[in-house]
N, C-alpha and C. Protein backbone atom coordinates (compact mmCIF):
# COMPACT_ATOMS: atom_id res chain seq x y z
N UNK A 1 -30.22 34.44 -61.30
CA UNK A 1 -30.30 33.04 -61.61
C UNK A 1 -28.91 32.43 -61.85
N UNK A 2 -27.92 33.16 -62.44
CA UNK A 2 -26.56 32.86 -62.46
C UNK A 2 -26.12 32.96 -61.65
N UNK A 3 -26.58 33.08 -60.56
CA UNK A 3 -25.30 33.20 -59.09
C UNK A 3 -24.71 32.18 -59.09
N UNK A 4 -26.12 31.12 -58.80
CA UNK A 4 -25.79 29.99 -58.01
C UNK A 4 -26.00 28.43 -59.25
N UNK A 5 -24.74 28.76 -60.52
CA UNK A 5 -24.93 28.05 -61.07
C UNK A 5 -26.21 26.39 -60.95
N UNK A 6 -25.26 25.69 -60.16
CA UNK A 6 -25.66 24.68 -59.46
C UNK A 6 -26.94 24.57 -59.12
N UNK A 7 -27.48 25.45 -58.08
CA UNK A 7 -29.04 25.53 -57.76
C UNK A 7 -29.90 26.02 -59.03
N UNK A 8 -29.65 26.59 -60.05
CA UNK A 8 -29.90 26.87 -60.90
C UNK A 8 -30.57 26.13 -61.67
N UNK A 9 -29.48 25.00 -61.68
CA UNK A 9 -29.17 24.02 -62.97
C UNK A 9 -30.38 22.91 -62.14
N UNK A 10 -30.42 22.69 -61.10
CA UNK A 10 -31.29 21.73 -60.71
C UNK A 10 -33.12 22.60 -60.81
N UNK A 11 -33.18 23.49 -60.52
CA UNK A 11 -34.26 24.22 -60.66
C UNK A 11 -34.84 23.93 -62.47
N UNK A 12 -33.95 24.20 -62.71
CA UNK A 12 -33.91 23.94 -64.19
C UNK A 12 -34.54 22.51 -64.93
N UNK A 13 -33.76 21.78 -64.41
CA UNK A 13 -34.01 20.34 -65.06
C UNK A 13 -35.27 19.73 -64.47
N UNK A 14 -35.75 20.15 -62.71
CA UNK A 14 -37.04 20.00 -62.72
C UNK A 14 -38.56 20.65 -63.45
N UNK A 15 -38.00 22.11 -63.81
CA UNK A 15 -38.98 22.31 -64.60
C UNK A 15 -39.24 21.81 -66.71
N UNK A 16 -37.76 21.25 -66.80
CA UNK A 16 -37.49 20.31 -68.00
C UNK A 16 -38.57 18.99 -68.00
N UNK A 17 -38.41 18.36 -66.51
CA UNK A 17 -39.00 17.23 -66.18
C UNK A 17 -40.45 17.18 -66.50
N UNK A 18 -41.06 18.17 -66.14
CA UNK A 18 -42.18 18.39 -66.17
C UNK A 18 -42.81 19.21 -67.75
N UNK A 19 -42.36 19.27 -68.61
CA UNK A 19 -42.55 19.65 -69.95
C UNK A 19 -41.94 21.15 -70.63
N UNK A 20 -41.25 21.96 -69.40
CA UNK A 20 -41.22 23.35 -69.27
C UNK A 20 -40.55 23.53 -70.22
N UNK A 21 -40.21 24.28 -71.84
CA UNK A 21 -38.86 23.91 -72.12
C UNK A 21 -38.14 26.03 -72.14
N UNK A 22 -37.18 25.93 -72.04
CA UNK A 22 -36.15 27.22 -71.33
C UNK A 22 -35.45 27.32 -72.85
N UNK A 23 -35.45 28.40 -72.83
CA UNK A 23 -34.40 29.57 -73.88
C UNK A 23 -33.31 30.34 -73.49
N UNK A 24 -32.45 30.09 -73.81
CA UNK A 24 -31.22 31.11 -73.33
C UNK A 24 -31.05 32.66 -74.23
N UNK A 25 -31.84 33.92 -73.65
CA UNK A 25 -31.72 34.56 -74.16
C UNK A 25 -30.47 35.67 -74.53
N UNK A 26 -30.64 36.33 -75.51
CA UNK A 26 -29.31 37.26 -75.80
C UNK A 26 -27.81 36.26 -75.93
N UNK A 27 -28.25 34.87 -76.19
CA UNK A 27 -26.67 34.18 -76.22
C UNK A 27 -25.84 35.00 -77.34
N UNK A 28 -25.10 35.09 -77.06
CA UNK A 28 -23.72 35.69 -77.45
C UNK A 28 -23.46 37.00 -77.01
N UNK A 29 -24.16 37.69 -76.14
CA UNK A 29 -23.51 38.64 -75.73
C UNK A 29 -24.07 38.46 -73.87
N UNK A 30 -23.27 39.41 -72.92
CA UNK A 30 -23.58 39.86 -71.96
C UNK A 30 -22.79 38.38 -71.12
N UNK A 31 -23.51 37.70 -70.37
CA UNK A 31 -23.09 36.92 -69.39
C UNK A 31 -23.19 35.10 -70.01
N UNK A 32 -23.81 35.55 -71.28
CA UNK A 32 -23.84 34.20 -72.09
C UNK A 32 -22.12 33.49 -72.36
N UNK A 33 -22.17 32.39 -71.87
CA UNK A 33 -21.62 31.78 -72.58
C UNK A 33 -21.60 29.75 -72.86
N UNK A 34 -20.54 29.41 -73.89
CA UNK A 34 -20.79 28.08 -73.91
C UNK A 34 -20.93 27.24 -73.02
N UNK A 35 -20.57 27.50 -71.46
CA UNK A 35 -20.95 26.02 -70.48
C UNK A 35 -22.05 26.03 -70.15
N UNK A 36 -22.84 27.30 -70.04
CA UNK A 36 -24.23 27.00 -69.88
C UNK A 36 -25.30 26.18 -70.88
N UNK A 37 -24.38 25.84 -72.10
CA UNK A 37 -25.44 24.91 -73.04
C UNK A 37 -25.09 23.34 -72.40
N UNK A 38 -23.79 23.28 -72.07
CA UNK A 38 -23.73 21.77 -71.68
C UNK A 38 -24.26 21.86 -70.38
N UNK A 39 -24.14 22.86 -69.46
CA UNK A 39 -24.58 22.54 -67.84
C UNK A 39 -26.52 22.60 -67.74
N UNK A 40 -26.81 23.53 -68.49
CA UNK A 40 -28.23 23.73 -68.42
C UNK A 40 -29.50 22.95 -69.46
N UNK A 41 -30.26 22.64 -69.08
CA UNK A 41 -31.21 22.18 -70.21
C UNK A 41 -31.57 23.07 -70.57
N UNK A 42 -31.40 23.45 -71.70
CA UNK A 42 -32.15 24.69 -72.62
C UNK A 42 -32.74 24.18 -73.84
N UNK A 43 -33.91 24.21 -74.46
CA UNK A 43 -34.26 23.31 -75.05
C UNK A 43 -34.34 24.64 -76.73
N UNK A 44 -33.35 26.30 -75.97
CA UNK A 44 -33.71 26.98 -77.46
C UNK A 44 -32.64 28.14 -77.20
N UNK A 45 -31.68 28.45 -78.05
CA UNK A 45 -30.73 29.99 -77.99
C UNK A 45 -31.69 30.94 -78.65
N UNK A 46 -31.71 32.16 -78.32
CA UNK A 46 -32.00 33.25 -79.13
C UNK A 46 -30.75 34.06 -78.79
N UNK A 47 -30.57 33.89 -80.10
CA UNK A 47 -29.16 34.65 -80.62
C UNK A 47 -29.71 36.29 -80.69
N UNK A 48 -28.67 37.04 -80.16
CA UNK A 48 -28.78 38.54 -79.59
C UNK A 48 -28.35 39.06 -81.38
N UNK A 49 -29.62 40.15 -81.14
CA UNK A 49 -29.72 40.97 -82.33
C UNK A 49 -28.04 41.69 -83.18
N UNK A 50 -27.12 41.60 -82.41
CA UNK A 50 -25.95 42.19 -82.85
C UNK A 50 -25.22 41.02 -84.11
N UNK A 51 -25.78 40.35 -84.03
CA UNK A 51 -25.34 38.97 -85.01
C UNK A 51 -26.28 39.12 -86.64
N UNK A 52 -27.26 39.86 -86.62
CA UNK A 52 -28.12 39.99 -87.73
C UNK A 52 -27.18 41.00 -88.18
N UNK A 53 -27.26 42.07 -87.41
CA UNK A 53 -26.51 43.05 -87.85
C UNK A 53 -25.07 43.18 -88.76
N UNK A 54 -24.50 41.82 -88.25
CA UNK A 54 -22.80 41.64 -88.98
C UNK A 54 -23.27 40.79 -90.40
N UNK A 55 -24.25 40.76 -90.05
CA UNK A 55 -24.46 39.40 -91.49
C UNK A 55 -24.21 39.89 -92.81
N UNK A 56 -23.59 39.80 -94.03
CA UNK A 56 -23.71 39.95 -95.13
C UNK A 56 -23.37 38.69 -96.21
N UNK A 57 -23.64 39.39 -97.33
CA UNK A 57 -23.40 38.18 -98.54
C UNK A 57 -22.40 37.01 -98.74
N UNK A 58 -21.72 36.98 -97.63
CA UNK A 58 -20.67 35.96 -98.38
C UNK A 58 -20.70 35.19 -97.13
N UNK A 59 -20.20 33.84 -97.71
CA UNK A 59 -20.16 32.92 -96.39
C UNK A 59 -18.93 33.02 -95.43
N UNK A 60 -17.49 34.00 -95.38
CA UNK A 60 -16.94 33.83 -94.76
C UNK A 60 -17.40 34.94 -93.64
N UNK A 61 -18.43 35.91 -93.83
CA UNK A 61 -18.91 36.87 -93.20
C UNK A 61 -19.93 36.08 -91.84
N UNK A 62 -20.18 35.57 -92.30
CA UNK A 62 -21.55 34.50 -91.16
C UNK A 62 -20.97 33.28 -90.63
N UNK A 63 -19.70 33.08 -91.16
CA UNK A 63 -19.48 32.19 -90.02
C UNK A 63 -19.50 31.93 -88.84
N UNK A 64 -19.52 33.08 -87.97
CA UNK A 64 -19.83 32.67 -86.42
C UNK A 64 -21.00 32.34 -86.46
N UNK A 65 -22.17 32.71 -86.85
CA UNK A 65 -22.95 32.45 -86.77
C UNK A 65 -23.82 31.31 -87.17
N UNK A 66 -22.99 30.68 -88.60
CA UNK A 66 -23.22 29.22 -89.00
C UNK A 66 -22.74 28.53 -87.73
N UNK A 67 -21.67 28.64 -87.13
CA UNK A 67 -21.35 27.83 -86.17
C UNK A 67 -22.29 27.70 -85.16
N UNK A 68 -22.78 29.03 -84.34
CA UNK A 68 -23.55 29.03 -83.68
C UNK A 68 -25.11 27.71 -83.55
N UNK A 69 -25.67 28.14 -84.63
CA UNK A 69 -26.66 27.54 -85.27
C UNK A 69 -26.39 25.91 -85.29
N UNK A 70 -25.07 25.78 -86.29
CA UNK A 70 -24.37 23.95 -85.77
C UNK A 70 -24.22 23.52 -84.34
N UNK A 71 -23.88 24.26 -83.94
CA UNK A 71 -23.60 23.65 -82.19
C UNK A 71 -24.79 23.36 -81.89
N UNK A 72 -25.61 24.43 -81.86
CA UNK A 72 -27.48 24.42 -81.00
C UNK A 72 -27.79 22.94 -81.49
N UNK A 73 -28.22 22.92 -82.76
CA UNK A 73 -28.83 22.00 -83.54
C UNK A 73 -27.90 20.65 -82.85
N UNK A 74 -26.41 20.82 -83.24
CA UNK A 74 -25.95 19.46 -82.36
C UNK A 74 -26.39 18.61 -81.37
N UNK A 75 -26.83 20.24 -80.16
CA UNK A 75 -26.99 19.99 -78.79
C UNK A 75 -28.71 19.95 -78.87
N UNK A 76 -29.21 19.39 -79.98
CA UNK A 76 -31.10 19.47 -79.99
C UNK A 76 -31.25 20.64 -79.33
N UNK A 77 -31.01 21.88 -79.84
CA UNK A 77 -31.38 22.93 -79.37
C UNK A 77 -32.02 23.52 -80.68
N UNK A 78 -32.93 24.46 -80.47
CA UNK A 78 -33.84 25.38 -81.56
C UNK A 78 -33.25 26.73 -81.48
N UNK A 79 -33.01 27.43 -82.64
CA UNK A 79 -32.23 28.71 -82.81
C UNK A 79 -33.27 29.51 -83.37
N UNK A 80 -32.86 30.34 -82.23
CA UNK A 80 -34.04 31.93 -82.32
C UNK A 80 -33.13 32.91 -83.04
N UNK A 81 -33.23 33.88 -83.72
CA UNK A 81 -32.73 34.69 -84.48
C UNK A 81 -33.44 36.32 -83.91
N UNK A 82 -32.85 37.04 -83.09
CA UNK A 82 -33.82 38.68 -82.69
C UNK A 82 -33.33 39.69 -83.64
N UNK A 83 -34.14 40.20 -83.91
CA UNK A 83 -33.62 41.53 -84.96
C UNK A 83 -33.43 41.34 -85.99
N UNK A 84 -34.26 40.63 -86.72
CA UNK A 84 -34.07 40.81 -88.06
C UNK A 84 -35.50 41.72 -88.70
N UNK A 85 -34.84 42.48 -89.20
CA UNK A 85 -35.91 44.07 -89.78
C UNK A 85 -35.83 43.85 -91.40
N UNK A 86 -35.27 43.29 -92.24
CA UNK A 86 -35.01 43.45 -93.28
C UNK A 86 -35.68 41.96 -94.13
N UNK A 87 -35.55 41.76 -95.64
CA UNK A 87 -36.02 40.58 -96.18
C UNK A 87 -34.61 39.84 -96.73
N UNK A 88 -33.49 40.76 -96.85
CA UNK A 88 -32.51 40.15 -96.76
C UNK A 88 -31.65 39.28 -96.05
N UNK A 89 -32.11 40.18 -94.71
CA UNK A 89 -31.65 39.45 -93.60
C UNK A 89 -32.36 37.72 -93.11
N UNK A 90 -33.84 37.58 -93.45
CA UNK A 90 -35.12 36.85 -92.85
C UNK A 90 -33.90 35.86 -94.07
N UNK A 91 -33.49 36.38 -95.40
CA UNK A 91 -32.83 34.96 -96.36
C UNK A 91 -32.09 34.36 -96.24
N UNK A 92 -30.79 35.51 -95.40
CA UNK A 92 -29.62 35.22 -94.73
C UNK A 92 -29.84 33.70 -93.57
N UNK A 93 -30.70 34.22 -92.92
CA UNK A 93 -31.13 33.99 -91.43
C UNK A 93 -31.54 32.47 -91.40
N UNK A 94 -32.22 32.38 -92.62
CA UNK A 94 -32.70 30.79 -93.26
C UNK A 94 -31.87 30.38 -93.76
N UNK A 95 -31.16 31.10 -94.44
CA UNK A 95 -29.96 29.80 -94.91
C UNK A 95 -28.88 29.68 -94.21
N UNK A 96 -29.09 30.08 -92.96
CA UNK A 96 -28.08 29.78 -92.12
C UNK A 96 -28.46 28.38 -91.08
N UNK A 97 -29.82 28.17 -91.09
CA UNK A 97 -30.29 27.24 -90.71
C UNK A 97 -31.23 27.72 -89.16
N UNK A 98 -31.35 28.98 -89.09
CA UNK A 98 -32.21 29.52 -87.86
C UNK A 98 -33.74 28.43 -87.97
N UNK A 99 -34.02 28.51 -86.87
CA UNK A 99 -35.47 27.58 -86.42
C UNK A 99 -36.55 28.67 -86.40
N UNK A 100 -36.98 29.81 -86.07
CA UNK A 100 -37.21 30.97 -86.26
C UNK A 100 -36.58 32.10 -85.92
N UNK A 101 -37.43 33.38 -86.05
CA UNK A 101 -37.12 34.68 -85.85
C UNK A 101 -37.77 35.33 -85.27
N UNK A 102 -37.69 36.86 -84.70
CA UNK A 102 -37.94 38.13 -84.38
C UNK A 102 -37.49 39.20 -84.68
N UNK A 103 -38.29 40.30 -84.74
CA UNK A 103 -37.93 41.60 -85.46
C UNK A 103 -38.83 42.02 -85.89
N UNK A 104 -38.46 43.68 -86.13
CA UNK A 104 -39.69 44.25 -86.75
C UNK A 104 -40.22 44.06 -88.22
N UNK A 105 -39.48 43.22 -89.08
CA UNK A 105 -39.92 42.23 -90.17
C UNK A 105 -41.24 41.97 -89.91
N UNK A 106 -41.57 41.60 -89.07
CA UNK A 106 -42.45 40.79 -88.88
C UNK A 106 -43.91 41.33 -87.90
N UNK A 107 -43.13 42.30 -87.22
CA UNK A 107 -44.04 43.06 -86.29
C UNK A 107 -43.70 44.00 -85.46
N UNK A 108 -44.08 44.92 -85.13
CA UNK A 108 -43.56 45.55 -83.96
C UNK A 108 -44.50 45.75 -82.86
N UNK A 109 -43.86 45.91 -82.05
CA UNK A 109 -44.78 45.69 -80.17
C UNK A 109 -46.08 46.69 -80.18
N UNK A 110 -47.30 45.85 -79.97
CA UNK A 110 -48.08 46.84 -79.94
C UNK A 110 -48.07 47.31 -78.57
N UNK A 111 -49.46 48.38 -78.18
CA UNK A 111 -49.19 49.32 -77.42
C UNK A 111 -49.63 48.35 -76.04
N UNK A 112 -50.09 47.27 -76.46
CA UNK A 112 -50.52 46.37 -74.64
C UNK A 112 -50.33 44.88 -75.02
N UNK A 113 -49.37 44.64 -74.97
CA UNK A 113 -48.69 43.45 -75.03
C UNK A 113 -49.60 42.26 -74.51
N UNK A 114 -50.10 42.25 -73.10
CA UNK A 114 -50.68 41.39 -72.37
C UNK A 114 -52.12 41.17 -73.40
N UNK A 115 -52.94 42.09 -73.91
CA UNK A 115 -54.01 42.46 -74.83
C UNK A 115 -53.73 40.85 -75.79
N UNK A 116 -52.70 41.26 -76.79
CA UNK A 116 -52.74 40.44 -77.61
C UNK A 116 -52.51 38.92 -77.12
N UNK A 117 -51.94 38.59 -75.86
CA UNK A 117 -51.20 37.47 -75.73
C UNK A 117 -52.60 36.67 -75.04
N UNK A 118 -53.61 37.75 -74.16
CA UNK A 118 -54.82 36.66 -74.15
C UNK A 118 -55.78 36.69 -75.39
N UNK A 119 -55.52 37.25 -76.81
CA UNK A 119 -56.23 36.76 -78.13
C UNK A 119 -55.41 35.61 -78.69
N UNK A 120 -54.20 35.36 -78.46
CA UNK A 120 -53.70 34.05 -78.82
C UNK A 120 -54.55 32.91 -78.47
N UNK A 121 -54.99 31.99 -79.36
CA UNK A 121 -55.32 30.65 -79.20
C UNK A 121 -54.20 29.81 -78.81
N UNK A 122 -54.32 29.00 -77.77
CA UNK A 122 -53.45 28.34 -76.92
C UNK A 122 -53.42 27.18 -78.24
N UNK A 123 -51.57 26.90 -77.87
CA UNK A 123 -51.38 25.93 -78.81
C UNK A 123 -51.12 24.27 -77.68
N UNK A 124 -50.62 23.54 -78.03
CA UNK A 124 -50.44 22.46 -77.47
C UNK A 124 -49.09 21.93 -77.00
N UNK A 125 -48.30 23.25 -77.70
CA UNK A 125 -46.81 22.82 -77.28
C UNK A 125 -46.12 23.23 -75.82
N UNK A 126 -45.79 22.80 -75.67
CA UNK A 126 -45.00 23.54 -74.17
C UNK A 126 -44.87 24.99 -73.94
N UNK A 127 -44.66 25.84 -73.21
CA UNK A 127 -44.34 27.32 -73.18
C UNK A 127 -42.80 26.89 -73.05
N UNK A 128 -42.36 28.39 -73.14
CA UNK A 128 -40.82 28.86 -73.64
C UNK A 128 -40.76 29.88 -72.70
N UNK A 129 -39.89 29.77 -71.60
CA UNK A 129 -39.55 30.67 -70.97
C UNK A 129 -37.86 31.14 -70.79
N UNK A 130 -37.53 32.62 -70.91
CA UNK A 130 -36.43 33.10 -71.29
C UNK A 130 -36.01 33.33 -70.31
N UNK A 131 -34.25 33.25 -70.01
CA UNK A 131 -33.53 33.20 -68.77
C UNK A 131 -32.83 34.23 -69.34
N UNK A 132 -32.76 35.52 -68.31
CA UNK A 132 -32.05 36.60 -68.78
C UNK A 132 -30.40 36.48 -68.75
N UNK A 133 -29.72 36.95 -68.93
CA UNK A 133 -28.46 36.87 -69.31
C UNK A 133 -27.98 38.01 -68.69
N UNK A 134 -28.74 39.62 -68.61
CA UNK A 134 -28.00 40.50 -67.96
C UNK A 134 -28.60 40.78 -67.16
């Protein structure tokens, strides 16, 4: 999907047009980076699990990641948070201003994925589909 920036980016904004809204997954690591928030409609980052991991108690420790979170929000974007396993982290994670999370906090993968996703009751909001990064 990154080849061809350009064709990309138009593929993109037609399925924007039509209600689709897109996540940029694993941002901050791998092939992520900042021009794809101004070139692409992404309407959500999920920030790559290696960022939970650096987090600790003090605010000069999370600053990249406050930043992170400021930019999205700037750019009306929703901030996904992956990997957070801990209750420290889920406190961190909120007061950093994340929109939600993932991790085994919260759950871990059961054994048939597809199983649970047709017991979901359909909600009314748009689907979220993730653009890989590697």
């Amino acid at each position: 999907m990154m080849g061809s920036l350009q064709r990309s980016a138009e593929k993109m904004r037609a399925l924007h047009a039509v209600g689709v809204s897109l996540a940029l997954d694993d941002f901050g690591t791998g092939y992520s980076c900042l021009s794809y928030l101004h070139e692409l409609p992404f309407g959500a980052i999920k920030l790559d699990r290696s960022f939970v991991a650096k987090l600790a108690p003090t605010f000069e420790a999370n600053t990249v990641m406050r930043s992170i979170v400021n930019l999205a929000h700037g750019m009306s974007m929703r901030v996904i948070v992956e990997g957070v396993e801990e209750d420290s982290q889920l406190l961190m994670v909120k007061e950093l201003g994340a929109d939600e999370v993932q991790g085994f906090l919260l759950g871990r993968p059961g054994p048939n994925p597809s199983l649970v996703l047709q017991q979901l009751p359909m909600r009314d909001t748009s689907p979220i589909l993730c653009a890989a990064t590697a």
